[in-house]
PDB file of N, CA and C in Angstrom:
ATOM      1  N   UNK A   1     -85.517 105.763  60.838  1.00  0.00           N
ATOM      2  CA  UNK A   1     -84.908 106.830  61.597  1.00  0.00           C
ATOM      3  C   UNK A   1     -85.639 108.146  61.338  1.00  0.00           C
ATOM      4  N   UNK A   2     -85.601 108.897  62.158  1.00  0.00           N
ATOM      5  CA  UNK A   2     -86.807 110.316  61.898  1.00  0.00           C
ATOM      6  C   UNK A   2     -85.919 111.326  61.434  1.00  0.00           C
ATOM      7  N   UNK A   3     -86.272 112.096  60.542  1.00  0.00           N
ATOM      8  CA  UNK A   3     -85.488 112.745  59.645  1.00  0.00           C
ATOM      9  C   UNK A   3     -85.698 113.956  60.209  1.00  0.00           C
ATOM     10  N   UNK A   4     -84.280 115.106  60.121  1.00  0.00           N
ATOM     11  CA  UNK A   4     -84.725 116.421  61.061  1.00  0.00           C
ATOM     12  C   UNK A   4     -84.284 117.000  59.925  1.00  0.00           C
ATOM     13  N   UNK A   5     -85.520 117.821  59.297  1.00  0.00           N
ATOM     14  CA  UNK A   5     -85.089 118.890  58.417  1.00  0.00           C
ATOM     15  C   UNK A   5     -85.263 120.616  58.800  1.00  0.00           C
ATOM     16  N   UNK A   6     -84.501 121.207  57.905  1.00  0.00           N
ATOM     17  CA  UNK A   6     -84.700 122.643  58.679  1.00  0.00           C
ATOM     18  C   UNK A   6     -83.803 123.875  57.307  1.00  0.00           C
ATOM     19  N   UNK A   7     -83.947 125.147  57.329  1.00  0.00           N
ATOM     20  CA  UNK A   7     -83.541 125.646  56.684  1.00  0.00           C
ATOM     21  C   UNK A   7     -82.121 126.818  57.616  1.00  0.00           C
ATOM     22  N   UNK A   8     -80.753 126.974  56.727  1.00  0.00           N
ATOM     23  CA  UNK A   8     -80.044 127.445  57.403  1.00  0.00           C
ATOM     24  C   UNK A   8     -80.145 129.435  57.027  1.00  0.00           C
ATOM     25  N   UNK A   9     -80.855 129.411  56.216  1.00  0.00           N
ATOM     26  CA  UNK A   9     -80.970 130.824  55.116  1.00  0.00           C
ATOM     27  C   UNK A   9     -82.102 130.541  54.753  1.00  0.00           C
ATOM     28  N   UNK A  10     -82.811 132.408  54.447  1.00  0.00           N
ATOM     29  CA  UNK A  10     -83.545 132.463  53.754  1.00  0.00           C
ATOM     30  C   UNK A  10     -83.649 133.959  53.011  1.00  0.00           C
ATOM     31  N   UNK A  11     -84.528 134.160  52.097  1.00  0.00           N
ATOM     32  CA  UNK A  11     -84.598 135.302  51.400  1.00  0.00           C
ATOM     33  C   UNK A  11     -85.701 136.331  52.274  1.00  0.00           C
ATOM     34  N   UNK A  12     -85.150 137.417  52.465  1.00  0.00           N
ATOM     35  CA  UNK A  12     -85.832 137.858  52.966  1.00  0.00           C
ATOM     36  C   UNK A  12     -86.084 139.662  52.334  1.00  0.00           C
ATOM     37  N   UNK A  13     -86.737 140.807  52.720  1.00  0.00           N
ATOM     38  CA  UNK A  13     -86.876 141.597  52.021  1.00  0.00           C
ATOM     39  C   UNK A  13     -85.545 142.543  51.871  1.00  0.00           C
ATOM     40  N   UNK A  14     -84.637 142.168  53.091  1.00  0.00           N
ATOM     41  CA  UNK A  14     -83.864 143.010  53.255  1.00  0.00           C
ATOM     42  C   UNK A  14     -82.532 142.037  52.266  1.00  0.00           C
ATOM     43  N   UNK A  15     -82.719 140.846  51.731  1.00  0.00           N
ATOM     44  CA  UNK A  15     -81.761 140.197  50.920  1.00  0.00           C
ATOM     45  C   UNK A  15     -81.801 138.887  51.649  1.00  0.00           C
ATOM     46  N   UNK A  16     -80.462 138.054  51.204  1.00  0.00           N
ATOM     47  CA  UNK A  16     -80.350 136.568  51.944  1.00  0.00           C
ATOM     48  C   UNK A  16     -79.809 136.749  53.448  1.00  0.00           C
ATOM     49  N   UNK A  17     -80.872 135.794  54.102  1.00  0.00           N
ATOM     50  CA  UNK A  17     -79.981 136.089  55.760  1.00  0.00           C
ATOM     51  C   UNK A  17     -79.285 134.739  55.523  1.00  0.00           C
ATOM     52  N   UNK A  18     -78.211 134.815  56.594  1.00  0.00           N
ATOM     53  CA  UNK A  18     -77.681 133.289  56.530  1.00  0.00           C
ATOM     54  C   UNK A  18     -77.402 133.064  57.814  1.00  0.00           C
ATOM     55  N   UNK A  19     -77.707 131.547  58.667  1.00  0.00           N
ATOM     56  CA  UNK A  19     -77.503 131.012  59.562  1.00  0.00           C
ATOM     57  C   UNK A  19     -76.072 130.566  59.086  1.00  0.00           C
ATOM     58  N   UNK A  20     -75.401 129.808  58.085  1.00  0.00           N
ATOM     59  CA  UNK A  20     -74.278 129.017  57.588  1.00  0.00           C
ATOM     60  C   UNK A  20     -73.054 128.866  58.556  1.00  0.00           C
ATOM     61  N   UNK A  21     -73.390 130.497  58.923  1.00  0.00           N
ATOM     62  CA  UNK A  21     -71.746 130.519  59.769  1.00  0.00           C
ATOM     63  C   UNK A  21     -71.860 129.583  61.010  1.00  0.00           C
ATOM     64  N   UNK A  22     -73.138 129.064  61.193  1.00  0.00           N
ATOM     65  CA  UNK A  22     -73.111 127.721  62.661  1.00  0.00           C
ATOM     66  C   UNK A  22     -72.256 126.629  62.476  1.00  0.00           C
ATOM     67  N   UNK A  23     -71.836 126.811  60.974  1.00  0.00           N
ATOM     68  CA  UNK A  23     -71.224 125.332  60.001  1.00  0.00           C
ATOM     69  C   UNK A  23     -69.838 125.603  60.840  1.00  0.00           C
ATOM     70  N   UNK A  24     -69.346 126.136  61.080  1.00  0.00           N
ATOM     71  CA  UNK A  24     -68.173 127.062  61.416  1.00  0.00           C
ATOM     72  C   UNK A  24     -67.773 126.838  62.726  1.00  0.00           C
ATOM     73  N   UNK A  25     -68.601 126.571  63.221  1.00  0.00           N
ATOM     74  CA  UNK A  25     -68.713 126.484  65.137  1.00  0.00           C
ATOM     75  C   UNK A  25     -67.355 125.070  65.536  1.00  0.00           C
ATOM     76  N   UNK A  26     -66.398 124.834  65.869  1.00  0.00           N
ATOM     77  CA  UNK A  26     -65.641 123.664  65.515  1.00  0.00           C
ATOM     78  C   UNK A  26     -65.793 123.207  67.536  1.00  0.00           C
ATOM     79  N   UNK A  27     -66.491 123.903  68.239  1.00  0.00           N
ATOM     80  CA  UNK A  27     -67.217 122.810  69.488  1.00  0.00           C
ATOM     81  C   UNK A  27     -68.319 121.879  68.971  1.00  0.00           C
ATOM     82  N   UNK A  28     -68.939 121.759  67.835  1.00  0.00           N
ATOM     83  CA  UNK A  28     -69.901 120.864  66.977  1.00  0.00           C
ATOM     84  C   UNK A  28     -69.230 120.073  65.728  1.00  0.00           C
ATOM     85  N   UNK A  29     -68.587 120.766  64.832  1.00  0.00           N
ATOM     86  CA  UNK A  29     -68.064 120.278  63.813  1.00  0.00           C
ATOM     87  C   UNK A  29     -66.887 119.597  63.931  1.00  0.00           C
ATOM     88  N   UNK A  30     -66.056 118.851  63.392  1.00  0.00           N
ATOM     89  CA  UNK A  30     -64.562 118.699  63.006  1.00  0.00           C
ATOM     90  C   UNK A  30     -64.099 118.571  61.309  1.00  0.00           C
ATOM     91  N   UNK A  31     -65.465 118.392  60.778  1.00  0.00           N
ATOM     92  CA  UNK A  31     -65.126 118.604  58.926  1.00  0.00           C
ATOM     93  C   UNK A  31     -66.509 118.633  58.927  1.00  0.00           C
ATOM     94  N   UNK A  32     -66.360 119.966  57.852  1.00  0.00           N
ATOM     95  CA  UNK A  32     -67.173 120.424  56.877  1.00  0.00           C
ATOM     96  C   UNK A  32     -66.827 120.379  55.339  1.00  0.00           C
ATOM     97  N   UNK A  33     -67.343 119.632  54.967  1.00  0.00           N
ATOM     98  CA  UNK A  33     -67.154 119.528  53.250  1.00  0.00           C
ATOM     99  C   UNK A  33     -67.701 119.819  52.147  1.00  0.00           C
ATOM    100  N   UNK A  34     -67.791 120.962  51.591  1.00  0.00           N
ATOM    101  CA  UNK A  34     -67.973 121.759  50.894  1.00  0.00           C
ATOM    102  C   UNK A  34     -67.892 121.115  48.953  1.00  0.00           C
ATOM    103  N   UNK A  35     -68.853 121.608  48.601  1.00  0.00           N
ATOM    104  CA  UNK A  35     -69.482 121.519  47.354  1.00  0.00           C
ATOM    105  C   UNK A  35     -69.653 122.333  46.728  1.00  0.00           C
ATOM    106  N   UNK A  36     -68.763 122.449  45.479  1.00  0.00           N
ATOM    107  CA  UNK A  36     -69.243 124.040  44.863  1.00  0.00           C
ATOM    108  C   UNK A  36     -69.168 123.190  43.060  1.00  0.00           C
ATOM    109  N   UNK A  37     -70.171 123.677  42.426  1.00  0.00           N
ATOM    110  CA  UNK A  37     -70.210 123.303  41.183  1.00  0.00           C
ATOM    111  C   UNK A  37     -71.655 123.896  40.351  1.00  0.00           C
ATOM    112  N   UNK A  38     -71.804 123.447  39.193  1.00  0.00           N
ATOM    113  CA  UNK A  38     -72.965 125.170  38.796  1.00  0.00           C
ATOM    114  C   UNK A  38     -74.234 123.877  39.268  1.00  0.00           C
ATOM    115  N   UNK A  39     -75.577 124.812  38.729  1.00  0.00           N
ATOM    116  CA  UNK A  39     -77.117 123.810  38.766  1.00  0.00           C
ATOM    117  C   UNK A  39     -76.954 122.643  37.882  1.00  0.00           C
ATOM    118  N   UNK A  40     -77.482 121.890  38.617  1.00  0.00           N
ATOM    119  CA  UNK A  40     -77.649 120.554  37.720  1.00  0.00           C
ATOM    120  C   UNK A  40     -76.635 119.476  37.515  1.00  0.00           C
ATOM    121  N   UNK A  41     -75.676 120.024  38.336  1.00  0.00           N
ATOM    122  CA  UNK A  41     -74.416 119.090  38.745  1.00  0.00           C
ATOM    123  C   UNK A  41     -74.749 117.577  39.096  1.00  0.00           C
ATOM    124  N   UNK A  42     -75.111 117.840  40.413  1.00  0.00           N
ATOM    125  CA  UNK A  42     -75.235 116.380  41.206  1.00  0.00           C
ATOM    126  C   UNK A  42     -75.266 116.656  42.308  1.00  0.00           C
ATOM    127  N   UNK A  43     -74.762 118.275  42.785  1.00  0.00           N
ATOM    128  CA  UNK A  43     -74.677 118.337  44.241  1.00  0.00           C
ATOM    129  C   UNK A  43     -75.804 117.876  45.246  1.00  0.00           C
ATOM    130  N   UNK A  44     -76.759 118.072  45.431  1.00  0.00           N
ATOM    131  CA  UNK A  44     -78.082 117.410  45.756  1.00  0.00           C
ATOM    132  C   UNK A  44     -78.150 115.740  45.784  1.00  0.00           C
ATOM    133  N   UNK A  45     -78.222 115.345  44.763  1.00  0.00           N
ATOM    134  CA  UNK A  45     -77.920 113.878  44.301  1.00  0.00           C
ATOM    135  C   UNK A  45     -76.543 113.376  45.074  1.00  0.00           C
ATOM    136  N   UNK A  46     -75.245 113.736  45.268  1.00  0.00           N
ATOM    137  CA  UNK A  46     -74.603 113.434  45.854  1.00  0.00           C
ATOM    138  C   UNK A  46     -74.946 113.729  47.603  1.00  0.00           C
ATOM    139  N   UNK A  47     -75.276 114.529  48.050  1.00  0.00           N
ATOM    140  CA  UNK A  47     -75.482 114.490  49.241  1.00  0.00           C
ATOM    141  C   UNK A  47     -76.350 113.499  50.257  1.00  0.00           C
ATOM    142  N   UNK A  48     -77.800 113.393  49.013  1.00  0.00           N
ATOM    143  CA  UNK A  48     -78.858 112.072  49.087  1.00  0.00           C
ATOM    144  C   UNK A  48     -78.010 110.947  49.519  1.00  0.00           C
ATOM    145  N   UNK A  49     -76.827 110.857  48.454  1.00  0.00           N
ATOM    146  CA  UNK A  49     -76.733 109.147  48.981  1.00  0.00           C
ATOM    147  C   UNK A  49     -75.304 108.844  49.805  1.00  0.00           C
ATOM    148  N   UNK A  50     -74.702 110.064  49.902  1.00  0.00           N
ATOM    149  CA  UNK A  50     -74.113 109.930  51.155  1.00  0.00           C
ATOM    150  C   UNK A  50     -75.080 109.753  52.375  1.00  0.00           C
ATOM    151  N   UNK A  51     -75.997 110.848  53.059  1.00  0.00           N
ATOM    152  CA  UNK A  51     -76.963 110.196  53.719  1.00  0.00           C
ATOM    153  C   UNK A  51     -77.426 109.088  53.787  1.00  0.00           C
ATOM    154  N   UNK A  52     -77.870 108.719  52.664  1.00  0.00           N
ATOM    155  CA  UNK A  52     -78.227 107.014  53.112  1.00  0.00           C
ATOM    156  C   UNK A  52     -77.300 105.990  53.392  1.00  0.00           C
ATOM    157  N   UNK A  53     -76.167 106.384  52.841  1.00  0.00           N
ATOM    158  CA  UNK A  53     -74.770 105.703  53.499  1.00  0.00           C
ATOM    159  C   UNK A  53     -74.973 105.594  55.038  1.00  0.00           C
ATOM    160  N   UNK A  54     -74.762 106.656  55.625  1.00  0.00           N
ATOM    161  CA  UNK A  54     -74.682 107.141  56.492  1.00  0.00           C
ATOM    162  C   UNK A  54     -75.743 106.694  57.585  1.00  0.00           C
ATOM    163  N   UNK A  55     -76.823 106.668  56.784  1.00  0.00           N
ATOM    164  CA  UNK A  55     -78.439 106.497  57.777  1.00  0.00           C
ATOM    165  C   UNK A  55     -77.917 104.128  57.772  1.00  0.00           C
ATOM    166  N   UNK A  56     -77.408 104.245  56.770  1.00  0.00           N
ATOM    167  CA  UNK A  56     -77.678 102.739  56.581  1.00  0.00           C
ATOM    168  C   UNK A  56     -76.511 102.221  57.628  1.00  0.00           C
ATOM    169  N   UNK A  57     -75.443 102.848  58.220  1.00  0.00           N
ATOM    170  CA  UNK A  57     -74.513 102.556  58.924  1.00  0.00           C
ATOM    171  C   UNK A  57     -74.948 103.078  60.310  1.00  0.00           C
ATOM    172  N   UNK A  58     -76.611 103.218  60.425  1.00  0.00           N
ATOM    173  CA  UNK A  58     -77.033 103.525  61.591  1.00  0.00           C
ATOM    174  C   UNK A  58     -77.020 104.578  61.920  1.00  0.00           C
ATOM    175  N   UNK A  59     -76.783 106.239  61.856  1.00  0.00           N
ATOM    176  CA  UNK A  59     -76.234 107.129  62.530  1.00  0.00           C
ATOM    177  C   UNK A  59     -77.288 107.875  61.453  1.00  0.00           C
ATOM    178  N   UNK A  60     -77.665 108.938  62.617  1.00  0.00           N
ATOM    179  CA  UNK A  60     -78.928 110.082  62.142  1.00  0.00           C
ATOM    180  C   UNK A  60     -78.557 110.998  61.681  1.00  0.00           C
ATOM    181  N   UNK A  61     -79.271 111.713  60.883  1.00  0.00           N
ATOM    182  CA  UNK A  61     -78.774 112.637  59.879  1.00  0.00           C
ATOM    183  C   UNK A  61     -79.347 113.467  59.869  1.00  0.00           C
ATOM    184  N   UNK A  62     -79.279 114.858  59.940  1.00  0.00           N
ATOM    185  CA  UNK A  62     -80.337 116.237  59.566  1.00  0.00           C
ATOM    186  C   UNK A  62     -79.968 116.947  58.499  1.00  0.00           C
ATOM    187  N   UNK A  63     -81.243 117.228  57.620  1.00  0.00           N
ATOM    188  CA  UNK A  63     -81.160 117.588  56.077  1.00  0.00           C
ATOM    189  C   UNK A  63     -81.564 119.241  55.770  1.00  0.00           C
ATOM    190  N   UNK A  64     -80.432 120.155  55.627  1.00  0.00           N
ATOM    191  CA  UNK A  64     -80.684 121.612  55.425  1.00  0.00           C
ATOM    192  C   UNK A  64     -81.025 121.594  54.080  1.00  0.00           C
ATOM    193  N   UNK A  65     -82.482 122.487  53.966  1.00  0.00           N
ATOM    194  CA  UNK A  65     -83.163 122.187  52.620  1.00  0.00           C
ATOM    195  C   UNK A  65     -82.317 123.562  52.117  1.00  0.00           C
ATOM    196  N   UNK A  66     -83.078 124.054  51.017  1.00  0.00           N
ATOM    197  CA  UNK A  66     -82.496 125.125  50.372  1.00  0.00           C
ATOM    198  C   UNK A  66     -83.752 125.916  50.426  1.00  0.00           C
ATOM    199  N   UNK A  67     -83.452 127.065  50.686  1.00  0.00           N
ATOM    200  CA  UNK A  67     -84.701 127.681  51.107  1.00  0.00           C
ATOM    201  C   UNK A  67     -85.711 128.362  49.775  1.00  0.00           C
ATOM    202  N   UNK A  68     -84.985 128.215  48.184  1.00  0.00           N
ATOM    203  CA  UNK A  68     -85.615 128.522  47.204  1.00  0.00           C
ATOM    204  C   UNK A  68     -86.059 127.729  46.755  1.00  0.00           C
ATOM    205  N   UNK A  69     -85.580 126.299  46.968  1.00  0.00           N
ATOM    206  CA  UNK A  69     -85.862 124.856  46.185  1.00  0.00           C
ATOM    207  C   UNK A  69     -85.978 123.693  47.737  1.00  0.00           C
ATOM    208  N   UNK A  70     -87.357 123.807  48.683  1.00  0.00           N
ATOM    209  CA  UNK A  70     -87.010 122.522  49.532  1.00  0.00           C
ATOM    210  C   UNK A  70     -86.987 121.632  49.147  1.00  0.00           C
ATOM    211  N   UNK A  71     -86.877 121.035  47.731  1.00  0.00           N
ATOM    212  CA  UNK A  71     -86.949 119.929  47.507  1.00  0.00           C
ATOM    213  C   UNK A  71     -85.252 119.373  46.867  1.00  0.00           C
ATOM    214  N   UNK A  72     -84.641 120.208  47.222  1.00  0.00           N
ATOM    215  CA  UNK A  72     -83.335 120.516  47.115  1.00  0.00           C
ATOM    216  C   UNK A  72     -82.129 120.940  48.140  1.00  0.00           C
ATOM    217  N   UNK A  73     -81.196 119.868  48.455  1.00  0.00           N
ATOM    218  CA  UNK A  73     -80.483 119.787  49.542  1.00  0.00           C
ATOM    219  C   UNK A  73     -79.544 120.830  49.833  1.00  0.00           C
ATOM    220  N   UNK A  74     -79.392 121.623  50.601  1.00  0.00           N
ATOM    221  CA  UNK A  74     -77.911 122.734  50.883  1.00  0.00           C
ATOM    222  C   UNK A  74     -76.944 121.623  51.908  1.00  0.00           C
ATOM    223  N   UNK A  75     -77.432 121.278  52.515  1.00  0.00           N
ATOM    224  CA  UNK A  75     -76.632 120.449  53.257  1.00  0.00           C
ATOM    225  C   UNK A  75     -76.908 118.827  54.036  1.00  0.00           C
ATOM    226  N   UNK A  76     -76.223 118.197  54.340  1.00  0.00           N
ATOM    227  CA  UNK A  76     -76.728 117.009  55.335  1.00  0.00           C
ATOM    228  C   UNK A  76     -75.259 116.788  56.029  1.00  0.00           C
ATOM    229  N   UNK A  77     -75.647 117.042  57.807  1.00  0.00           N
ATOM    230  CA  UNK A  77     -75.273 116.782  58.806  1.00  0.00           C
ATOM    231  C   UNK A  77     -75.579 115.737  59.514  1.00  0.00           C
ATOM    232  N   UNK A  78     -74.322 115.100  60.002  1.00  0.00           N
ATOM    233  CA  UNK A  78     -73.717 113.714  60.592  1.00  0.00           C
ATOM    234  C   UNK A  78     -73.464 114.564  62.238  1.00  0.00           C
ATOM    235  N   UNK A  79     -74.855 114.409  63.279  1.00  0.00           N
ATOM    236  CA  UNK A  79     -73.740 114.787  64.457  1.00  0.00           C
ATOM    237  C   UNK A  79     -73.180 114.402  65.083  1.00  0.00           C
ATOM    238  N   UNK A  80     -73.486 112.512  65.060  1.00  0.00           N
ATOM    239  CA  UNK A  80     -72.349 111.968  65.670  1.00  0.00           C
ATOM    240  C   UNK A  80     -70.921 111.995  65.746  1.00  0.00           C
ATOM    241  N   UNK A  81     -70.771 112.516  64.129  1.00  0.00           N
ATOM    242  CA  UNK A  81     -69.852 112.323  63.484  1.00  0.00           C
ATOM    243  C   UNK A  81     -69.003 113.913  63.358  1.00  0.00           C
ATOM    244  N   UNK A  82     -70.337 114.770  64.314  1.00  0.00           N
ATOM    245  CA  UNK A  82     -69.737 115.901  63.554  1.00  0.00           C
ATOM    246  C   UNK A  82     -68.929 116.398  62.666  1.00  0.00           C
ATOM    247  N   UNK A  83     -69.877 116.050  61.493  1.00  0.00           N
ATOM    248  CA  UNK A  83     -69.631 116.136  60.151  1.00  0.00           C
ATOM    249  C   UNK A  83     -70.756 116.668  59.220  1.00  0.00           C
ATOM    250  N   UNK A  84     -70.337 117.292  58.130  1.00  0.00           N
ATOM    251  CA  UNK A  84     -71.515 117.742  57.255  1.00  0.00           C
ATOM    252  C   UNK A  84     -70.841 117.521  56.017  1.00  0.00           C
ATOM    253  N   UNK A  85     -71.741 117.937  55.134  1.00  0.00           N
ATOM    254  CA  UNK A  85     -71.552 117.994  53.424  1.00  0.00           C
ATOM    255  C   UNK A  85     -72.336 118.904  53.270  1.00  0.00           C
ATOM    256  N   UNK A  86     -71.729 120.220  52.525  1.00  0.00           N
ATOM    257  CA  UNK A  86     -72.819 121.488  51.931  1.00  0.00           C
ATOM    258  C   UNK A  86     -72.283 121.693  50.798  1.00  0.00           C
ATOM    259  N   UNK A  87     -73.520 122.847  50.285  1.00  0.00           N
ATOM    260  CA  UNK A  87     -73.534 123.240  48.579  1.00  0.00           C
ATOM    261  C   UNK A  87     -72.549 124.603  48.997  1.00  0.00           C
ATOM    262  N   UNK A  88     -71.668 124.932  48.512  1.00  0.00           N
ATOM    263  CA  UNK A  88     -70.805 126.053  48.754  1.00  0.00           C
ATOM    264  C   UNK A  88     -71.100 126.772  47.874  1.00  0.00           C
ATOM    265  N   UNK A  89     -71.900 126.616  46.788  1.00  0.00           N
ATOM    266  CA  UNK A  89     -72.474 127.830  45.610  1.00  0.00           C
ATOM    267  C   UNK A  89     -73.562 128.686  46.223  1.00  0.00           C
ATOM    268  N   UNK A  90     -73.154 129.873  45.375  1.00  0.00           N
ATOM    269  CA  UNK A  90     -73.783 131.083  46.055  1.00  0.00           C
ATOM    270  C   UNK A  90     -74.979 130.881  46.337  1.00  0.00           C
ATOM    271  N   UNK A  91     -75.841 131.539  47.263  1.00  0.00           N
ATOM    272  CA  UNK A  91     -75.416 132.167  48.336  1.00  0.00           C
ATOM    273  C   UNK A  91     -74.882 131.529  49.363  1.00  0.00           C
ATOM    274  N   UNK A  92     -75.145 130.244  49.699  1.00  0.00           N
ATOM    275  CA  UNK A  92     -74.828 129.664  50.406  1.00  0.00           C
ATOM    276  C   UNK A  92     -72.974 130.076  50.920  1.00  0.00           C
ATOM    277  N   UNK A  93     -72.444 130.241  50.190  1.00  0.00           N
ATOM    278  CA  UNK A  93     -70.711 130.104  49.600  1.00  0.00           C
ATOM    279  C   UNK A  93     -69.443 131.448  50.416  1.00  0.00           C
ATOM    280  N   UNK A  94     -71.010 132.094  51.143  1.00  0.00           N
ATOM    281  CA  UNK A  94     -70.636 132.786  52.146  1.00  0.00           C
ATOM    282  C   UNK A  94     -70.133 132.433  53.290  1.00  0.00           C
ATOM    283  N   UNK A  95     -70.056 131.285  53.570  1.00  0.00           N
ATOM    284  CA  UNK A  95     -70.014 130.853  54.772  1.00  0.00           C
ATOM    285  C   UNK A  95     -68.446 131.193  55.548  1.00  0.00           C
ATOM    286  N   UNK A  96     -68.261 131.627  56.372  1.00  0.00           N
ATOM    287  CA  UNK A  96     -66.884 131.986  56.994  1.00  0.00           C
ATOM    288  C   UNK A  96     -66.394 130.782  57.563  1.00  0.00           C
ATOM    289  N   UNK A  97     -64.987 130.374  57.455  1.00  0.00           N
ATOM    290  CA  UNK A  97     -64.230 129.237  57.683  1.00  0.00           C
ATOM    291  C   UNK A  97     -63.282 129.543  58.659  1.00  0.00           C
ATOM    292  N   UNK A  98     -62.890 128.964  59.500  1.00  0.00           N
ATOM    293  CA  UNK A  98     -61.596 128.453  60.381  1.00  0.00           C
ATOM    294  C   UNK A  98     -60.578 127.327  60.272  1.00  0.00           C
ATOM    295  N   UNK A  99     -59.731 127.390  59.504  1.00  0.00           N
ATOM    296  CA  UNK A  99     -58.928 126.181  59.245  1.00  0.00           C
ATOM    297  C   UNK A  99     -57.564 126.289  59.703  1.00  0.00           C
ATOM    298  N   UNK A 100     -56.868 125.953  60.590  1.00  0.00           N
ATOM    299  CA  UNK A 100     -55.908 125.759  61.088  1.00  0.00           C
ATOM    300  C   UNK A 100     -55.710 127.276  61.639  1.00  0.00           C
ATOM    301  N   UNK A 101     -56.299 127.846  62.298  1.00  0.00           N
ATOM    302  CA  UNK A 101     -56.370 129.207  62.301  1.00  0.00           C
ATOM    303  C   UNK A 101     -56.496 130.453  61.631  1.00  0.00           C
ATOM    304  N   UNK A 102     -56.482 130.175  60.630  1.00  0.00           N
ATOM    305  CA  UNK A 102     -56.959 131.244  59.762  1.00  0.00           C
ATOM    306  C   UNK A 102     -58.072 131.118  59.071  1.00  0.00           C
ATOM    307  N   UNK A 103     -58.915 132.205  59.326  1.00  0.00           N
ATOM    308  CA  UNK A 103     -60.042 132.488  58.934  1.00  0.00           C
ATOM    309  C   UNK A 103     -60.235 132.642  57.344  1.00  0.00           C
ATOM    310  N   UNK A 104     -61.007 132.697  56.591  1.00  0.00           N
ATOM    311  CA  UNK A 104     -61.421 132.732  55.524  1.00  0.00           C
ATOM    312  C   UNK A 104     -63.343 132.626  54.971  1.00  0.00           C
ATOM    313  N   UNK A 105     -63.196 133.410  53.684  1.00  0.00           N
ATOM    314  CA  UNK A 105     -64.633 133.013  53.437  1.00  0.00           C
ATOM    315  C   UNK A 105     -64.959 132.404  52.004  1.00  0.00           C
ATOM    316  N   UNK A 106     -65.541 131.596  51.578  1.00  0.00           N
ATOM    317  CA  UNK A 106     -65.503 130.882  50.241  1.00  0.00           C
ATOM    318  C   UNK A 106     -66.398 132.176  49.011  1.00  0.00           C
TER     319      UNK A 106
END
C-alpha cells in the first residue's frame, strides 16, 4: 500500500505554526484519539502498530511525521475510517477540540 506522509506543523522563525486544528474538522473526522505522555513513552511505537493493524485489515493510512524528529510519528490517519491517533504533547497539544459541542483546547 503507498504510504502518504506529510507534516501538520512546523517551526518556523516566527515560532510553531500548526495545521492540527484540520484534526478538528468533524465533515472528515468522527474520532480523534489523542496521546499525551512525556519522551520515550511509546507514543510513536504505539501508533506504528496500530497502523499496521490497520494497513493489515486493508485500509490506507497517512503518517504525520513530527516536524523536529521525521523519524518520529505525531500522528496516523485512517480515512476510511475517519479516524486518527495523535501525540497530544506539546506543541502538538494545541489542537482545538469540538466534543459534543463544546469547544475546548488540550
Amino acid at each position: 500500500m503507498a504510504k502518504i506522509q506529510y507534516f501538520l506543523g512546523g517551526n518556523t522563525p516566527s515560532g510553531f505554526y500548526s495545521l492540527y486544528h484540520q484534526l478538528s474538522d468533524p465533515e472528515r473526522f468522527r474520532a480523534v484519539y489523542i496521546i499525551k505522555s512525556g519522551p520515550g513513552s511509546g507514543k510513536s511505537t504505539f501508533m506504528r502498530r496500530v497502523e499496521r493493524h490497520v494497513q493489515a485489515a486493508g485500509l490506507e493510512t497517512e503518517q504525520v511525521l513530527c516536524s523536529g524528529d521525521p523519524d518520529s510519528l505525531d500522528g496516523v490517519i485512517v480515512p476510511a475510517l475517519g479516524a486518527a491517533v495523535v501525540d497530544g504533547t506539546a506543541p502538538q497539544g494545541v489542537v482545538p477540540l469540538v466534543h459534543e459541542g463544546r469547544s475546548f483546547s488540550l
